[in-house]
C-alpha atoms as a PDB file:
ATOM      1  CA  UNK A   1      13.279 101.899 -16.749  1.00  0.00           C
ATOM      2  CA  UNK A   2      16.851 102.688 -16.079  1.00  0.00           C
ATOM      3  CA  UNK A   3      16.534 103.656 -12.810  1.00  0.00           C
ATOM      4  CA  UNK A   4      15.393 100.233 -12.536  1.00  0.00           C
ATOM      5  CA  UNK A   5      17.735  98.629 -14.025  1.00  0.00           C
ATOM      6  CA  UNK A   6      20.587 100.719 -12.424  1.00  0.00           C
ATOM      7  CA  UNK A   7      19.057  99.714  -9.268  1.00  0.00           C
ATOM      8  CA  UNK A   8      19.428  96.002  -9.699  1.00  0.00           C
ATOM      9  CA  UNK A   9      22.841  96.311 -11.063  1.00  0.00           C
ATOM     10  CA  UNK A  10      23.838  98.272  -8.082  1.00  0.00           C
ATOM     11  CA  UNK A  11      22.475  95.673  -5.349  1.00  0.00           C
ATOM     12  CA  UNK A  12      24.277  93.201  -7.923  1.00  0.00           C
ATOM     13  CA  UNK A  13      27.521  94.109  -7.944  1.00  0.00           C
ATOM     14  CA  UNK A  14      27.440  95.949  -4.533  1.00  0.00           C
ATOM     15  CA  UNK A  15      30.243  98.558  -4.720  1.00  0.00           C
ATOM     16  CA  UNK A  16      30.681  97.818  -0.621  1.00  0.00           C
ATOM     17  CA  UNK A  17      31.242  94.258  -0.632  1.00  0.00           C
ATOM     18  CA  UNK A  18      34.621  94.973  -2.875  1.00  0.00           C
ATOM     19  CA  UNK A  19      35.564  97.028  -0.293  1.00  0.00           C
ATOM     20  CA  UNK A  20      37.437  94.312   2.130  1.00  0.00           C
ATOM     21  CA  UNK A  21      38.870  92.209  -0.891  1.00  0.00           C
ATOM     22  CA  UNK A  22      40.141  95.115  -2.950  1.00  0.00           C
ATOM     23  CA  UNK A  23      42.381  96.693   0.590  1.00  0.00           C
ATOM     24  CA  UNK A  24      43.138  92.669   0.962  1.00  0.00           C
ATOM     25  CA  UNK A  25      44.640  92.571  -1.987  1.00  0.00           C
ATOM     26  CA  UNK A  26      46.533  95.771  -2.522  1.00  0.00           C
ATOM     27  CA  UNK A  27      47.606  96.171   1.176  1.00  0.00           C
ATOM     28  CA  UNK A  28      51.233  96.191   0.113  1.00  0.00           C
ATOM     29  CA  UNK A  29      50.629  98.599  -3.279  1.00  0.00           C
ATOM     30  CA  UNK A  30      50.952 102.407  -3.025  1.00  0.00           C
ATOM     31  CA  UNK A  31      48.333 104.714  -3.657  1.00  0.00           C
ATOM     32  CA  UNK A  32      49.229 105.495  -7.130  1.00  0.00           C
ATOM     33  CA  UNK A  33      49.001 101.716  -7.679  1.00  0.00           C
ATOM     34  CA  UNK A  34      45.731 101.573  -6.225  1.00  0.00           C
ATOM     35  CA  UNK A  35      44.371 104.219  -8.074  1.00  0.00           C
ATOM     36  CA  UNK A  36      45.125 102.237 -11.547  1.00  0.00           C
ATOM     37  CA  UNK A  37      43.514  99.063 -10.287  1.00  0.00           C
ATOM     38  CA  UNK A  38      40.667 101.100  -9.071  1.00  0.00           C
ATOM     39  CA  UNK A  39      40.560 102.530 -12.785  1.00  0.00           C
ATOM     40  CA  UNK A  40      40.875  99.244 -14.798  1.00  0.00           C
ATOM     41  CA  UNK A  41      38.419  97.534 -12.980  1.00  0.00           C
ATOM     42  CA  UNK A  42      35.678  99.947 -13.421  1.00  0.00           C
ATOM     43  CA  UNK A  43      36.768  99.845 -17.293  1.00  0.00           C
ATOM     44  CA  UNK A  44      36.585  96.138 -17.391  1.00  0.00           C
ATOM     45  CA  UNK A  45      33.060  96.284 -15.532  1.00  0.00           C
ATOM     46  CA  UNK A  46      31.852  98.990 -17.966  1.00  0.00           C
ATOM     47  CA  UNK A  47      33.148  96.677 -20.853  1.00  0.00           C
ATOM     48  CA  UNK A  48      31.567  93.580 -19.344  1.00  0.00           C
ATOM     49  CA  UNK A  49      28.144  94.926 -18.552  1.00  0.00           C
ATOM     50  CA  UNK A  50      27.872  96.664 -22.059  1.00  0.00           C
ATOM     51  CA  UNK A  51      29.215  93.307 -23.981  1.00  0.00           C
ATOM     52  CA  UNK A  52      26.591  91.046 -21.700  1.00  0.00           C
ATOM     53  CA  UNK A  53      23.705  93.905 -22.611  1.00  0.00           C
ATOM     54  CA  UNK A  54      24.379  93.649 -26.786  1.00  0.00           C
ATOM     55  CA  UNK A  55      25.380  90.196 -27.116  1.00  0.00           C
ATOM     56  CA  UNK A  56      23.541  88.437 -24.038  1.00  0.00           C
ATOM     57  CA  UNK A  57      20.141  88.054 -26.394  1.00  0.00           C
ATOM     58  CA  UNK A  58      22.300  86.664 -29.204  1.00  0.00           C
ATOM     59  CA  UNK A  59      24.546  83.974 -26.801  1.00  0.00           C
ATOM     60  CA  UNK A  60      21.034  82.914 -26.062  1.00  0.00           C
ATOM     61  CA  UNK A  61      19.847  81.833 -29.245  1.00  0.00           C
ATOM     62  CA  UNK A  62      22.895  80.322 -30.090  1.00  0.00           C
ATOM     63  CA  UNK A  63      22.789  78.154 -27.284  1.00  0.00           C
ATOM     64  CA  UNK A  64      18.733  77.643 -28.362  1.00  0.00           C
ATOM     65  CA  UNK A  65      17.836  78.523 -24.498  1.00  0.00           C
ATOM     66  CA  UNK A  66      14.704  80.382 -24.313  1.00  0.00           C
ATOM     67  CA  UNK A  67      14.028  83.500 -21.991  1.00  0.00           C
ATOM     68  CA  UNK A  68      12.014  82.431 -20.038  1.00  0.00           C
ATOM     69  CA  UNK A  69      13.979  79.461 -19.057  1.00  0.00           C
ATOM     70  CA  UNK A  70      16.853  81.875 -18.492  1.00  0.00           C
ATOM     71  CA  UNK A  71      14.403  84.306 -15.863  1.00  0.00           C
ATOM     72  CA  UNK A  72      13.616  81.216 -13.796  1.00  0.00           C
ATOM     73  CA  UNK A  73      17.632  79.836 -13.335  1.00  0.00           C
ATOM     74  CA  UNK A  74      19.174  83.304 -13.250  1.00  0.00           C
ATOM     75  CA  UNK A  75      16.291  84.264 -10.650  1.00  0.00           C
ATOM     76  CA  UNK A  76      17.078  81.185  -8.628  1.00  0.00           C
ATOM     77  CA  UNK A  77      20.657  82.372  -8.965  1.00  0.00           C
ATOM     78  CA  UNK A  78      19.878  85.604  -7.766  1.00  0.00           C
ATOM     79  CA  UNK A  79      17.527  84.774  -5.061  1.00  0.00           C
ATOM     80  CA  UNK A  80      20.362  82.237  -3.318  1.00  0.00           C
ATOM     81  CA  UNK A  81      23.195  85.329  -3.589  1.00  0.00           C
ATOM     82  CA  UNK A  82      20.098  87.420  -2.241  1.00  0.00           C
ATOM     83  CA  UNK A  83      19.907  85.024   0.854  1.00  0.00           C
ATOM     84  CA  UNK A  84      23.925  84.774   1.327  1.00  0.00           C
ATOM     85  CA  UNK A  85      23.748  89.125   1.395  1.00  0.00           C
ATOM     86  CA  UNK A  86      21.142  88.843   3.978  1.00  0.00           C
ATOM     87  CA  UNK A  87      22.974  86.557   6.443  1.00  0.00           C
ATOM     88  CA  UNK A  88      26.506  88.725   5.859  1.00  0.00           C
ATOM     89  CA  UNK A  89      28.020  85.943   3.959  1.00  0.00           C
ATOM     90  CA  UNK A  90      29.939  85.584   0.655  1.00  0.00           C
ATOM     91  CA  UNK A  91      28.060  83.982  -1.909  1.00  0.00           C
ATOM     92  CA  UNK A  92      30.333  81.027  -3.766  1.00  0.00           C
ATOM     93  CA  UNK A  93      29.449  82.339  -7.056  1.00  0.00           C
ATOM     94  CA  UNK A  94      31.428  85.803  -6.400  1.00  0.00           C
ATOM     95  CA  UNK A  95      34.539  84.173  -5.515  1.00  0.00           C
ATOM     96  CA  UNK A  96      36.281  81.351  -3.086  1.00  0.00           C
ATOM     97  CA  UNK A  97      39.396  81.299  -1.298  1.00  0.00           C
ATOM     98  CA  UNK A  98      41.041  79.720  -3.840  1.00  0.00           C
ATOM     99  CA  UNK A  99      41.008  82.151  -6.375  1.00  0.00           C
ATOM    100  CA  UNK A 100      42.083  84.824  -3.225  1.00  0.00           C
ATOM    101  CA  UNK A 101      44.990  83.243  -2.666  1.00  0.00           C
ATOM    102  CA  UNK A 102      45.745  82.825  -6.115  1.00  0.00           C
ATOM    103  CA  UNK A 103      44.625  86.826  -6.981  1.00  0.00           C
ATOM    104  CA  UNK A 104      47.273  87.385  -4.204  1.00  0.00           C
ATOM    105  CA  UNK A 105      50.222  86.120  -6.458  1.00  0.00           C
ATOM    106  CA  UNK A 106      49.136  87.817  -9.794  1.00  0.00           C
ATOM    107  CA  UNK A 107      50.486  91.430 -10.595  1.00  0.00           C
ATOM    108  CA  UNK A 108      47.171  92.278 -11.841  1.00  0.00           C
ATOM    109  CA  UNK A 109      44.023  91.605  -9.647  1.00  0.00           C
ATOM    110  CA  UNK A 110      42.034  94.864 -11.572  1.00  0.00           C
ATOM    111  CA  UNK A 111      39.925  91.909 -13.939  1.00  0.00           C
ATOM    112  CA  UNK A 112      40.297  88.860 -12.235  1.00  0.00           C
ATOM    113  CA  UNK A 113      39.393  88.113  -9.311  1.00  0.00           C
ATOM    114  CA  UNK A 114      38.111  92.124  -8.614  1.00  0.00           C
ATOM    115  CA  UNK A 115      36.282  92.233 -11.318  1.00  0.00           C
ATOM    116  CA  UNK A 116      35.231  88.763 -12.662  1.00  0.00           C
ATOM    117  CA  UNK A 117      33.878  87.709 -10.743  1.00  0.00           C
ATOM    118  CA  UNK A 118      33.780  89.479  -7.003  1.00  0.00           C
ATOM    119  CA  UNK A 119      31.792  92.697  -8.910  1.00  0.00           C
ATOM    120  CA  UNK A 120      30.400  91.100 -11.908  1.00  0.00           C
ATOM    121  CA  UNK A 121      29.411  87.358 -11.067  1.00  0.00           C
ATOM    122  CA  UNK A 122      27.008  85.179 -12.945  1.00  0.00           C
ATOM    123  CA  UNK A 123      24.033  86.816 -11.175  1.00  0.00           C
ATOM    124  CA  UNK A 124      25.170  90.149 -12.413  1.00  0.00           C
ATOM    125  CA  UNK A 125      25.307  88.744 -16.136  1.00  0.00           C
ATOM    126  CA  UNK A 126      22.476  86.827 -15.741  1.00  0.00           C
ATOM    127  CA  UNK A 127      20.393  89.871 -14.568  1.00  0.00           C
ATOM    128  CA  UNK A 128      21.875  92.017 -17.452  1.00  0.00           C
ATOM    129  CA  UNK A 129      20.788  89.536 -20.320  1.00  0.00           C
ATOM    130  CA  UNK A 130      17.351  89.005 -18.817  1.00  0.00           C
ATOM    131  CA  UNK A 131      17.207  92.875 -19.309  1.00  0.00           C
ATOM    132  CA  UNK A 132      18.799  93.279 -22.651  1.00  0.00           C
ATOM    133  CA  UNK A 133      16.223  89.995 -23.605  1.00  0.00           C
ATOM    134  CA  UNK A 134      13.298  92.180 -22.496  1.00  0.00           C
ATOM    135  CA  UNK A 135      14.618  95.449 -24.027  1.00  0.00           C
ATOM    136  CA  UNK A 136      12.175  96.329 -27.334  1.00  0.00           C
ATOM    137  CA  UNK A 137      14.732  98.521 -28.938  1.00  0.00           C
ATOM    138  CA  UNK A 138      18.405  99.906 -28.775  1.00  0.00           C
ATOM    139  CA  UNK A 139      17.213 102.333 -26.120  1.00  0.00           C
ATOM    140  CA  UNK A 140      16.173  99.819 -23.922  1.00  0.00           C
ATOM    141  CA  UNK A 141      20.202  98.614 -24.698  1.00  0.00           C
ATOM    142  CA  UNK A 142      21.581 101.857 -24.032  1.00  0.00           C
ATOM    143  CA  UNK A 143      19.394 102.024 -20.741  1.00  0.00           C
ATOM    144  CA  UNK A 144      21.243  99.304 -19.172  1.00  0.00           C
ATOM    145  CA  UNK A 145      25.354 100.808 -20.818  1.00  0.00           C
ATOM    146  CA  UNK A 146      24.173 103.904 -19.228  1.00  0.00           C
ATOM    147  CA  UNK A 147      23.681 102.520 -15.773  1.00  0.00           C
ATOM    148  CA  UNK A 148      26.516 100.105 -16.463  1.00  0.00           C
ATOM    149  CA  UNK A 149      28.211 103.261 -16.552  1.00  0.00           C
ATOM    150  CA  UNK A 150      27.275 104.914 -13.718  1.00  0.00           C
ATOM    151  CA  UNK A 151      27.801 101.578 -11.291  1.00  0.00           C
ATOM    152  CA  UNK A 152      31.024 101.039 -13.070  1.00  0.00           C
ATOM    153  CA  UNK A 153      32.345 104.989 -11.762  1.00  0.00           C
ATOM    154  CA  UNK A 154      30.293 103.955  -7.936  1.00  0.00           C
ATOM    155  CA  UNK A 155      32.628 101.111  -8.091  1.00  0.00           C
ATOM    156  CA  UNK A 156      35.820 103.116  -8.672  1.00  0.00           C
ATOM    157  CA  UNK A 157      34.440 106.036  -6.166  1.00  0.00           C
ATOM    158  CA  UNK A 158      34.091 103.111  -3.407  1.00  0.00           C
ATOM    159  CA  UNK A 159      37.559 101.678  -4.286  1.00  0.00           C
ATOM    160  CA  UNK A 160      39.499 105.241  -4.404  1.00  0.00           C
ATOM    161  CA  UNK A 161      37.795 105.576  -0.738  1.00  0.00           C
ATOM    162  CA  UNK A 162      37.932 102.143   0.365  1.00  0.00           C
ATOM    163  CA  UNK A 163      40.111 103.067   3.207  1.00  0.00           C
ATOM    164  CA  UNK A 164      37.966 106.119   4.517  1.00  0.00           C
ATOM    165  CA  UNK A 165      35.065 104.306   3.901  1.00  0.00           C
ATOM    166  CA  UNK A 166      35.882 101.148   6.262  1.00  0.00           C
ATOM    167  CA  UNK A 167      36.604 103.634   9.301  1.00  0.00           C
ATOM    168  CA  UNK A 168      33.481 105.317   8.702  1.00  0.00           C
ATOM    169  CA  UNK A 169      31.594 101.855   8.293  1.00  0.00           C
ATOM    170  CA  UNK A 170      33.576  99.391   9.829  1.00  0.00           C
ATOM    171  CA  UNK A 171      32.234  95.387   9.184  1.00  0.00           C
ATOM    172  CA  UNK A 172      28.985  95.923  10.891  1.00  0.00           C
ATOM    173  CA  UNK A 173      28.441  98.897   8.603  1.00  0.00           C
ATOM    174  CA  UNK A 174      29.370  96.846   6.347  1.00  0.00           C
ATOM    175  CA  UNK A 175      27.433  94.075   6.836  1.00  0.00           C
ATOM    176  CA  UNK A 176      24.302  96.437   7.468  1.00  0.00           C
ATOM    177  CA  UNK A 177      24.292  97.558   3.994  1.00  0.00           C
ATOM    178  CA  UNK A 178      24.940  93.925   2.727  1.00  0.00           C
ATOM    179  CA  UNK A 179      22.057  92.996   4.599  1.00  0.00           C
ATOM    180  CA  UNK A 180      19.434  95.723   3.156  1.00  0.00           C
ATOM    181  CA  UNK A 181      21.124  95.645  -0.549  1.00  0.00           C
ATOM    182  CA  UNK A 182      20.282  91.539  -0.343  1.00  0.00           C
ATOM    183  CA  UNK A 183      16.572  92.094   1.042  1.00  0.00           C
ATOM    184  CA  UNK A 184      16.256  94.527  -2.439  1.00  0.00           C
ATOM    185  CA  UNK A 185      18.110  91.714  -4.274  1.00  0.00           C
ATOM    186  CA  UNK A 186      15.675  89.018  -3.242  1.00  0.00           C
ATOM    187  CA  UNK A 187      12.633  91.641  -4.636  1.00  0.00           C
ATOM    188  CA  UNK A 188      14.303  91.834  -7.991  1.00  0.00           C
ATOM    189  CA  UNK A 189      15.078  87.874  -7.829  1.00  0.00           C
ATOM    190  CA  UNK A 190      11.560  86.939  -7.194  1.00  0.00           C
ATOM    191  CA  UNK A 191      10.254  89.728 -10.440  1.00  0.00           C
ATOM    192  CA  UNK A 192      12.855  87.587 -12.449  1.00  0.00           C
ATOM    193  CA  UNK A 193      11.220  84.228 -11.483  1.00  0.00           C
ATOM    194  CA  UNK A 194       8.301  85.568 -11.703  1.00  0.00           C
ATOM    195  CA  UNK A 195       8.075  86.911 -15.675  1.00  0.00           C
ATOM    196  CA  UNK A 196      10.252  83.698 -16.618  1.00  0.00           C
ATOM    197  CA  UNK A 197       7.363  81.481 -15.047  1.00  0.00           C
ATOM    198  CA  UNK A 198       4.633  83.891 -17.046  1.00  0.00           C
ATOM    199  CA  UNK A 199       6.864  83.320 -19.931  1.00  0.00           C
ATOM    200  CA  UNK A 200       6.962  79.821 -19.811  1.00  0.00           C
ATOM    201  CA  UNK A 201       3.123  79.184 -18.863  1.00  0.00           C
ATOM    202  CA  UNK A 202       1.620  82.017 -20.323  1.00  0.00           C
ATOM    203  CA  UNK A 203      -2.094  80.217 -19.804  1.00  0.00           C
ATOM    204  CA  UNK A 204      -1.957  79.563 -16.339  1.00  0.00           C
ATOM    205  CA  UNK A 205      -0.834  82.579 -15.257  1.00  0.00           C
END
């Protein structure tokens, strides 16, 4: 189970794709700087995943939307960023140049935009609360913290290397491993859709 779940939150929030946005925005920082953006934004997408994985189930009730309702728009949601990975392209829901030119002026881009929501976008908390929803216990909870954690230290690992990563990879590299994380993507998008559609006609299918 949480090798499953890792592996959906990794396509998700796709450690590579920061890559261009994070040297974008801290060209003119030094390395020490870049180092403690690198570090707060894989705190603040450890904090986010593990807040979305024990109160995700609960938001849902309060807003009185049912699960499988939820599978079948945040597997929609998924499938379309799925798509925009596969042709190379930014999804809208990650970010727009709006908020990169404003992230440009701020003193702090570690949360917002880098974080919220270039790494962790609706589809990634929409794919985390379908989880927690289906998880029977805590464990099934501490599954998902656990590979929040583990995708939230890729992140920083991809960000302390960004530089030495994009003259290994380049943009086709790049846009290679955009293109195979967003065929996985579509997989996990359509096993969304799919239980939220059991969910909601349980005698047809």
């Amino acid at each position: 189970m949480i090798i499953k779940i890792m592996i959906a939150l990794i396509v998700l929030v796709n450690p590579i794709s920061a890559i261009p946005m994070f040297l974008s925005l801290t060209a003119d920082d030094s390395r020490k700087e870049r180092q403690k953006i690198a570090r707060t934004s894989a705190i603040a997408i450890f904090c986010g995943i593990a807040f979305f994985a024990i109160a995700g189930t609960t938001l849902l009730k309060i807003m009185n939307i049912s699960i499988g309702a939820f599978q079948v728009g945040g597997g929609i949601l998924v499938l379309l960023i799925a798509i925009a990975m596969m042709n190379a392209k930014p999804h809208p829901t990650k970010t727009n140049d709006e908020e990169h030119l404003e992230a440009g002026n701020k003193e702090s881009i570690a949360v917002v935009p880098l974080t919220i929501p270039l790494l962790i976008g609706p589809g990634s908390i929409s794919t985390i609360i379908i989880y927690a929803s289906s998880a029977e216990n805590w464990w099934g909870i501490t599954q998902i913290i656990i590979a929040g954690s583990i995708v939230a230290i890729l992140c920083y690992i991809s960000m302390i290397f960004a530089d030495k990563l994009t003259q290994i990879l380049r943009q086709t590299g790049i846009n290679i491993i955009n293109r195979v994380m967003g065929m996985l993507l579509a997989a996990v998008a359509v096993e969304i859709i799919t239980a939220g559609i059991k969910s909601l006609f349980p005698s047809i299918l």
